[in-house]
PDB file of N, CA and C in Angstrom:
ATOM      1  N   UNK A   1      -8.435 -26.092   8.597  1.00  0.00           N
ATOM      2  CA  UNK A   1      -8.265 -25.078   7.573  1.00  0.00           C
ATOM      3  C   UNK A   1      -8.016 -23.723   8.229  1.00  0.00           C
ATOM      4  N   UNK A   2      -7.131 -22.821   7.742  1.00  0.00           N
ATOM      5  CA  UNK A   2      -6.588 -21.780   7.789  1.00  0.00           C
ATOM      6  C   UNK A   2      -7.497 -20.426   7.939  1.00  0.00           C
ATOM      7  N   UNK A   3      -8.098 -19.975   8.461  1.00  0.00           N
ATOM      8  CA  UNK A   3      -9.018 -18.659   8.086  1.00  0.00           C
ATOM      9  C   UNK A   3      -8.058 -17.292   8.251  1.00  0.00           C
ATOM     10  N   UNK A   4      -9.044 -17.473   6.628  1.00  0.00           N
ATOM     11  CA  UNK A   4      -7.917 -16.052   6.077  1.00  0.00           C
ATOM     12  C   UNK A   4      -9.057 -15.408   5.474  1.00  0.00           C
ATOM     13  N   UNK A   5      -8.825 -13.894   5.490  1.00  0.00           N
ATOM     14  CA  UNK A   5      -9.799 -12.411   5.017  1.00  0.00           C
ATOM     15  C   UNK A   5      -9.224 -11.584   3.793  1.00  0.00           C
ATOM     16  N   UNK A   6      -9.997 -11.627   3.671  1.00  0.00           N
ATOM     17  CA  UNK A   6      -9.480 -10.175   2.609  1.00  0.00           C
ATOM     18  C   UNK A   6      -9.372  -9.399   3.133  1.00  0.00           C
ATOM     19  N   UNK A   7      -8.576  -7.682   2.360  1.00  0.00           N
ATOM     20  CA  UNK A   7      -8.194  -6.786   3.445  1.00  0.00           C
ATOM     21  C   UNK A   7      -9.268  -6.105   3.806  1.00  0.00           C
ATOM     22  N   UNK A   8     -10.827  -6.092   3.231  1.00  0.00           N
ATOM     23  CA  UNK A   8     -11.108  -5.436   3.136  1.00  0.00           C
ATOM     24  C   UNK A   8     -12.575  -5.653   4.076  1.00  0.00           C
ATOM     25  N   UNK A   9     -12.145  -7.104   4.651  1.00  0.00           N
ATOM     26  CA  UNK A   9     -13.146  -6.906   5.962  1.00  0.00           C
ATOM     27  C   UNK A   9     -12.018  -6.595   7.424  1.00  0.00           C
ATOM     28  N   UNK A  10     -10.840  -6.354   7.085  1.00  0.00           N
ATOM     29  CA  UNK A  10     -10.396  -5.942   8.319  1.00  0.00           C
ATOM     30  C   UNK A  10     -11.010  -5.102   9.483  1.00  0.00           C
ATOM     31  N   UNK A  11     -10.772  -4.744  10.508  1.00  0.00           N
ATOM     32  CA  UNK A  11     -10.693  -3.566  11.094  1.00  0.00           C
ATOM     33  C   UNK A  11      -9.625  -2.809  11.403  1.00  0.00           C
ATOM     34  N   UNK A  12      -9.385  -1.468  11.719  1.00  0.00           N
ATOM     35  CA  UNK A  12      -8.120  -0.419  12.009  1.00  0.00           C
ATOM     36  C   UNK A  12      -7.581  -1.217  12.764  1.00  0.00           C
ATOM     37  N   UNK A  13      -5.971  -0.879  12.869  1.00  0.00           N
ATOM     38  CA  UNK A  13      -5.172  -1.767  13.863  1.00  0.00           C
ATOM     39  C   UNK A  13      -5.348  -2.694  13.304  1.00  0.00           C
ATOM     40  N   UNK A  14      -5.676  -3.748  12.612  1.00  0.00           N
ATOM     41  CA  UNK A  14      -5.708  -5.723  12.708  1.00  0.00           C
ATOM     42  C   UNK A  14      -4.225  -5.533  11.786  1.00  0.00           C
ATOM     43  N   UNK A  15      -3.752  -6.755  12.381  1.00  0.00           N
ATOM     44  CA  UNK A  15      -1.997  -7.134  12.143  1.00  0.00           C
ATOM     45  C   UNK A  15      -2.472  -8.488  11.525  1.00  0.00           C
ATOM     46  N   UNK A  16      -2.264  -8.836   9.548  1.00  0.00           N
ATOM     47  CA  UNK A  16      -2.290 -10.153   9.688  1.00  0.00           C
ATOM     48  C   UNK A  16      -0.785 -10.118   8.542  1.00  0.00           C
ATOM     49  N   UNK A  17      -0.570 -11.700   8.312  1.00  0.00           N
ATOM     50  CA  UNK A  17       0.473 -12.168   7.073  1.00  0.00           C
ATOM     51  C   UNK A  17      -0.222 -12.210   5.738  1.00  0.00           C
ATOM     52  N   UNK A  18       0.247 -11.751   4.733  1.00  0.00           N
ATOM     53  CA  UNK A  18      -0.357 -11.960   3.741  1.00  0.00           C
ATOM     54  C   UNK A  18      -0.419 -13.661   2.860  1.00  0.00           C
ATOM     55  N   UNK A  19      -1.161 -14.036   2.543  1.00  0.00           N
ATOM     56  CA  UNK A  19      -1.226 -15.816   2.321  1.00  0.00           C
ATOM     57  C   UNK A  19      -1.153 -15.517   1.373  1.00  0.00           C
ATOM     58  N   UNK A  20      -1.888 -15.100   0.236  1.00  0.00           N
ATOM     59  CA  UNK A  20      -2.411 -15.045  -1.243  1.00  0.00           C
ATOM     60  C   UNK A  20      -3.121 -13.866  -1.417  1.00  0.00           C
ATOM     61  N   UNK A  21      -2.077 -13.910  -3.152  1.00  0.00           N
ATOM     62  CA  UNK A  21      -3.205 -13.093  -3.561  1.00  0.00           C
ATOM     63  C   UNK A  21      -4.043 -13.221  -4.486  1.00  0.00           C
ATOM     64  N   UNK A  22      -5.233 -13.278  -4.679  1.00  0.00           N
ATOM     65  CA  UNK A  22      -6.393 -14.303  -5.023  1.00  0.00           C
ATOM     66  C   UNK A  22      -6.878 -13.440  -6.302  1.00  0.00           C
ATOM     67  N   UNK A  23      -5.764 -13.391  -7.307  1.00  0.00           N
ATOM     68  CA  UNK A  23      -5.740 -13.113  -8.732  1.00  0.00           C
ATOM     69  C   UNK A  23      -5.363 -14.030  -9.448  1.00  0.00           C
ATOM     70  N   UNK A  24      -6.258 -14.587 -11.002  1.00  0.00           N
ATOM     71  CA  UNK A  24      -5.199 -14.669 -12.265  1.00  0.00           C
ATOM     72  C   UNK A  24      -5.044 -13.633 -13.264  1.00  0.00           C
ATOM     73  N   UNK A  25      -5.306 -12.379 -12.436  1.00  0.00           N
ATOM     74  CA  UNK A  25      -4.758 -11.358 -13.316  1.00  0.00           C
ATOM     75  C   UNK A  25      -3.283 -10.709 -13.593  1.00  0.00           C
ATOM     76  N   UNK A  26      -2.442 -11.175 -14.350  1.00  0.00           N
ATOM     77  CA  UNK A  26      -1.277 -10.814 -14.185  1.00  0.00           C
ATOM     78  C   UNK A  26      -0.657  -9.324 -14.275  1.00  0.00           C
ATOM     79  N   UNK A  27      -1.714  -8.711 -14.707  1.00  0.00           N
ATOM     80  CA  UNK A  27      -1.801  -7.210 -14.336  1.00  0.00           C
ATOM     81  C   UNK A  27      -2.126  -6.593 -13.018  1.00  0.00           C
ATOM     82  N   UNK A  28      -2.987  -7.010 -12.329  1.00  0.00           N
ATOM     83  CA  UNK A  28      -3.486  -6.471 -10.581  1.00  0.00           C
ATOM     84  C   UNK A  28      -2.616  -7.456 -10.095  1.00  0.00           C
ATOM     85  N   UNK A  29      -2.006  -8.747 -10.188  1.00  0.00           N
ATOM     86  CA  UNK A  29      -0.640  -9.278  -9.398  1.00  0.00           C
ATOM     87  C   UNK A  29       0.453  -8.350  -9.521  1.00  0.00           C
ATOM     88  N   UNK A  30       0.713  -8.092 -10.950  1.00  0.00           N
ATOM     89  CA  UNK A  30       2.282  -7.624 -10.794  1.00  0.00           C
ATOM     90  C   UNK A  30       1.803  -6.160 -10.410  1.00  0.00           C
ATOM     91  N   UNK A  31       0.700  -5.273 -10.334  1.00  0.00           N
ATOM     92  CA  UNK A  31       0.490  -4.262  -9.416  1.00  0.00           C
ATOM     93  C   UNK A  31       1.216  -4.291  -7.933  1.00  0.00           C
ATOM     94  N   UNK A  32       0.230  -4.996  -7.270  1.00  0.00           N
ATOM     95  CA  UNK A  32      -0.105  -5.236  -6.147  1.00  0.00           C
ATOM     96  C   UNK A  32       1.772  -5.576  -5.917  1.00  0.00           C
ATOM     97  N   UNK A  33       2.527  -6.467  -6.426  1.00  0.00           N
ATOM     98  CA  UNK A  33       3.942  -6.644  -6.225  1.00  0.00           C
ATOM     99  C   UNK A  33       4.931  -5.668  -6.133  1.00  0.00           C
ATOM    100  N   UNK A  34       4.372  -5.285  -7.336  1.00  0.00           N
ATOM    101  CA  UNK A  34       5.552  -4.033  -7.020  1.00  0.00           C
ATOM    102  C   UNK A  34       5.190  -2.876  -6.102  1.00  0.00           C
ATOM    103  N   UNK A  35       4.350  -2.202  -5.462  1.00  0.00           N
ATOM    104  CA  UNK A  35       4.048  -2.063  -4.463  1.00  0.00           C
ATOM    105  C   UNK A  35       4.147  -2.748  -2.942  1.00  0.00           C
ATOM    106  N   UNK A  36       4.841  -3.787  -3.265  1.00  0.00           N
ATOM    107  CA  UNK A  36       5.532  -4.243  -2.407  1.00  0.00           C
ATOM    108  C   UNK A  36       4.563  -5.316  -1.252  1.00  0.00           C
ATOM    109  N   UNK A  37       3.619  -5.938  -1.996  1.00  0.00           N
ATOM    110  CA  UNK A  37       2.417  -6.489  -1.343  1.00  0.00           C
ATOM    111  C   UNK A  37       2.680  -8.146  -1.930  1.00  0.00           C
ATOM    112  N   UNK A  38       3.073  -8.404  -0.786  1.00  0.00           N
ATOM    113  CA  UNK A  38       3.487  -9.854  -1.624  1.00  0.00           C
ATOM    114  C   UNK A  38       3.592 -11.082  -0.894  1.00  0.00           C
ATOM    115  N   UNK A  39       2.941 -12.008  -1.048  1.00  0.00           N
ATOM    116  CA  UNK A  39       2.963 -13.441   0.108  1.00  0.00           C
ATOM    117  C   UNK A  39       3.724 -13.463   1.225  1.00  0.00           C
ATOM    118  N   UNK A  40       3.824 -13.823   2.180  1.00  0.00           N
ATOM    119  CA  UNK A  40       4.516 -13.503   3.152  1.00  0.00           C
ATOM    120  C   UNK A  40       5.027 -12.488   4.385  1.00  0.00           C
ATOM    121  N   UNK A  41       4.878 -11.582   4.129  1.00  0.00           N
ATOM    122  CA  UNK A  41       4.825 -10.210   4.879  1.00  0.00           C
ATOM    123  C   UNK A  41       3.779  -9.625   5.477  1.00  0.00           C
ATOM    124  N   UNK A  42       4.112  -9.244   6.693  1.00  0.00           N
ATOM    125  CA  UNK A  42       3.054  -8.856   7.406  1.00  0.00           C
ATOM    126  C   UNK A  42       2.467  -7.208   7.488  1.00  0.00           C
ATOM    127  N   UNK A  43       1.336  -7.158   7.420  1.00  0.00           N
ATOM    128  CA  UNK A  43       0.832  -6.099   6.843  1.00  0.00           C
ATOM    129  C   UNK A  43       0.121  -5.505   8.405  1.00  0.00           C
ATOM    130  N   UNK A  44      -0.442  -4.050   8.707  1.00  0.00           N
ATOM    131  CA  UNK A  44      -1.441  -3.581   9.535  1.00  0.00           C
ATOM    132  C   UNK A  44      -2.329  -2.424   8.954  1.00  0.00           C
ATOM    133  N   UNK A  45      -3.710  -2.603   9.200  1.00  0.00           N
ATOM    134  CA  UNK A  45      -4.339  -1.663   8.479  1.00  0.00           C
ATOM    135  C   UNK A  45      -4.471  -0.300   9.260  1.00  0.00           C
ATOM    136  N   UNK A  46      -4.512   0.167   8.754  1.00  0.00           N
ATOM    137  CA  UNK A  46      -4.067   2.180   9.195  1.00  0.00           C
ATOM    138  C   UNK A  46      -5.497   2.559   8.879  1.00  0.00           C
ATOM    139  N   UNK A  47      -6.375   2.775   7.986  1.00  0.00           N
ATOM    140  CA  UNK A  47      -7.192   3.374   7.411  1.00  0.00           C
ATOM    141  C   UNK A  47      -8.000   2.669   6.853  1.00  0.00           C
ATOM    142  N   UNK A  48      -9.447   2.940   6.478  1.00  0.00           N
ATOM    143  CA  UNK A  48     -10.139   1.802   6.024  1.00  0.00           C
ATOM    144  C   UNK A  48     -11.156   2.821   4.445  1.00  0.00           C
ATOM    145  N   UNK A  49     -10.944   4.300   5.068  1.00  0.00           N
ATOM    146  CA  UNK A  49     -11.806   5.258   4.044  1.00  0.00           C
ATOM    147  C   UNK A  49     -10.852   6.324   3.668  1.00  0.00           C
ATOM    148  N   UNK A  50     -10.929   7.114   2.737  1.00  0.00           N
ATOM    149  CA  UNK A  50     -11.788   6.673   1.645  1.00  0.00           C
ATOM    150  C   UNK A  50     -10.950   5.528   1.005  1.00  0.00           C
ATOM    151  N   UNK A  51      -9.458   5.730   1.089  1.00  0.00           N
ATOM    152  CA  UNK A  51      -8.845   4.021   0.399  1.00  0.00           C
ATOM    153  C   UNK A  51      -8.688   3.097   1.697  1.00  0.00           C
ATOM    154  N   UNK A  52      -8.077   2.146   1.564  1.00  0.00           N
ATOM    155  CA  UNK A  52      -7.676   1.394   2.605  1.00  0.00           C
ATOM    156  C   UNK A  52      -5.893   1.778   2.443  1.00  0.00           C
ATOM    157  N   UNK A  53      -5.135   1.612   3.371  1.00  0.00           N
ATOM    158  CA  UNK A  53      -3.873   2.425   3.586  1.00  0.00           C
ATOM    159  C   UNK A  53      -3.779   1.147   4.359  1.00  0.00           C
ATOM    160  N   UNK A  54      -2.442   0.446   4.108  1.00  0.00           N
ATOM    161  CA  UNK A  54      -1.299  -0.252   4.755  1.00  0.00           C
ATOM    162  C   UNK A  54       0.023  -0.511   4.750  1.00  0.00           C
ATOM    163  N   UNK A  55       0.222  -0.915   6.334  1.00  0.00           N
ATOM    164  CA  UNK A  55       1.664  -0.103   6.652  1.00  0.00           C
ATOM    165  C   UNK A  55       2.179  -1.583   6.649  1.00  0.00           C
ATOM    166  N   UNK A  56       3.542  -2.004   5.673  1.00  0.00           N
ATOM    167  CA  UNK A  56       4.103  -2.887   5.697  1.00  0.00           C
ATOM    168  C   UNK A  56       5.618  -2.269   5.666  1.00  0.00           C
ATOM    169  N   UNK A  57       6.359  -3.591   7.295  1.00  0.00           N
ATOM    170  CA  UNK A  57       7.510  -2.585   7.564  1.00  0.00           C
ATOM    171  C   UNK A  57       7.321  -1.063   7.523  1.00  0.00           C
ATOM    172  N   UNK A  58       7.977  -0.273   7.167  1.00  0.00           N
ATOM    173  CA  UNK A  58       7.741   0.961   7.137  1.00  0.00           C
ATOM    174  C   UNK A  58       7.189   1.365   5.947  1.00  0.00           C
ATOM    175  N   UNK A  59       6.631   0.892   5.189  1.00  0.00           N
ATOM    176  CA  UNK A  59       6.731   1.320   3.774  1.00  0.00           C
ATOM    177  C   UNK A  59       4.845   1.978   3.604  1.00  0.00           C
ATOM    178  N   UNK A  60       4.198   2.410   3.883  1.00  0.00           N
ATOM    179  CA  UNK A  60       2.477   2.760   3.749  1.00  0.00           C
ATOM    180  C   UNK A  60       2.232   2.395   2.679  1.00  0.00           C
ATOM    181  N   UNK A  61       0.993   1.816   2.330  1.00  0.00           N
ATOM    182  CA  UNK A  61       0.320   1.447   0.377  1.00  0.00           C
ATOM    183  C   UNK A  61      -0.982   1.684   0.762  1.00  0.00           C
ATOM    184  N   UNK A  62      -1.357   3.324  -0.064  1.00  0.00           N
ATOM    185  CA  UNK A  62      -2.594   3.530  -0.350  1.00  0.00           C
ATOM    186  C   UNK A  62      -3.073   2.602  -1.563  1.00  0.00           C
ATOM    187  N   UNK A  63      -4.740   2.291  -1.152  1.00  0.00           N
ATOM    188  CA  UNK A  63      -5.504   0.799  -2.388  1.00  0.00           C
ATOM    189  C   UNK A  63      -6.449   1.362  -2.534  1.00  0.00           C
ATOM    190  N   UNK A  64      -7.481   0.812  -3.529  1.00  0.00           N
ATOM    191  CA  UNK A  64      -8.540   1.426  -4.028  1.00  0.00           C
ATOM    192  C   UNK A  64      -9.128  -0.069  -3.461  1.00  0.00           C
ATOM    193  N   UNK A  65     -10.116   0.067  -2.966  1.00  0.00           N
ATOM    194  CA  UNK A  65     -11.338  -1.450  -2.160  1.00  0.00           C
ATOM    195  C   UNK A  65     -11.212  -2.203  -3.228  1.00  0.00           C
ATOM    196  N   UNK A  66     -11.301  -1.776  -4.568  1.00  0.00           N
ATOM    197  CA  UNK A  66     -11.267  -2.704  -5.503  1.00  0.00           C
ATOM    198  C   UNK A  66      -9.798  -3.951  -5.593  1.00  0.00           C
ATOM    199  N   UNK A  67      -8.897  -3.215  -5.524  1.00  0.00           N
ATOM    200  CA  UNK A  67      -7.748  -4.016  -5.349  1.00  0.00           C
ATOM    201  C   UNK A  67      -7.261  -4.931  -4.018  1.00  0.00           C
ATOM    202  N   UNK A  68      -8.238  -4.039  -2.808  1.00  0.00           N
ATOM    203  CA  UNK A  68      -8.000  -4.656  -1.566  1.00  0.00           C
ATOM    204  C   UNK A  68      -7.779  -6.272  -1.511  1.00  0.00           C
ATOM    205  N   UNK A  69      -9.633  -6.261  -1.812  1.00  0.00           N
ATOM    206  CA  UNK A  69      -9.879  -7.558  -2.086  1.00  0.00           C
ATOM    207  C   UNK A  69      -9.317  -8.721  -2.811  1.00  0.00           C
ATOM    208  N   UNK A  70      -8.455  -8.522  -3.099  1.00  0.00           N
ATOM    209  CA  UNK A  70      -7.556  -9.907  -3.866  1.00  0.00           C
ATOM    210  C   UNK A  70      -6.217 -10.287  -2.822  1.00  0.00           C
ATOM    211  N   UNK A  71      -6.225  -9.087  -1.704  1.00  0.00           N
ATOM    212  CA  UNK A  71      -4.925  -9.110  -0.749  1.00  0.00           C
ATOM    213  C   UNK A  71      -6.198 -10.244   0.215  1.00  0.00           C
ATOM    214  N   UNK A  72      -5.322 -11.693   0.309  1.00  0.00           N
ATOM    215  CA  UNK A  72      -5.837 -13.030   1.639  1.00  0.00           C
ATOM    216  C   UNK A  72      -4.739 -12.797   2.740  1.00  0.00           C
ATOM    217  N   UNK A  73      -5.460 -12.042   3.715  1.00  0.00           N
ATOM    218  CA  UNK A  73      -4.240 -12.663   5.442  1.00  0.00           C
ATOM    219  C   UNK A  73      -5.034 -13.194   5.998  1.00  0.00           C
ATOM    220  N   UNK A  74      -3.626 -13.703   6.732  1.00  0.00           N
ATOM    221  CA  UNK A  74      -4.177 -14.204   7.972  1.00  0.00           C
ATOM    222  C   UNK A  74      -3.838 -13.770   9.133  1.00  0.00           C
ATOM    223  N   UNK A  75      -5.319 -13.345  10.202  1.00  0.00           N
ATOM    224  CA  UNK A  75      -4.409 -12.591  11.255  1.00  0.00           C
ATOM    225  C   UNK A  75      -4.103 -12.998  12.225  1.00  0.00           C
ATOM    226  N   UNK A  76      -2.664 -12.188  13.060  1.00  0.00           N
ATOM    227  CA  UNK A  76      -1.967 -12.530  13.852  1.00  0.00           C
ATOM    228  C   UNK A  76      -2.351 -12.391  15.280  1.00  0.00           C
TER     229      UNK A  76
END
């Protein structure tokens, strides 16, 4: 089996892929999407306070911890 985290036990710097995102809310999914956070892509965490901040490709996505947690990687 695969071990995968939420974002929100990361540490600064950790590089993982995003697996899932561990909603059936179709409101915090299609959030989290259009923000550009979406299965497959690899994410690195920048910041952990007061939001969590990640840099995918070039693109940065400030999160509220609350939303973190539904982002599953796995790291690289």
């Amino acid at each position: 089996m695969i071990k995968t985290r939420n974002v929100n036990e990361l540490q600064v710097g950790d590089v993982g892929k995003i697996v899932e995102l561990a909603t059936d809310d179709r409101i915090i999914y299609g959030k989290l999407m259009s923000l550009g956070i979406i299965p497959g892509i690899s994410v690195r965490l920048l910041r952990r306070k007061p939001n969590i901040v990640l840099q995918a490709g070039y693109t940065k996505v400030a999160l509220d911890h609350r939303l973190a947690v539904f982002i599953h990687v796995r790291l690289q």
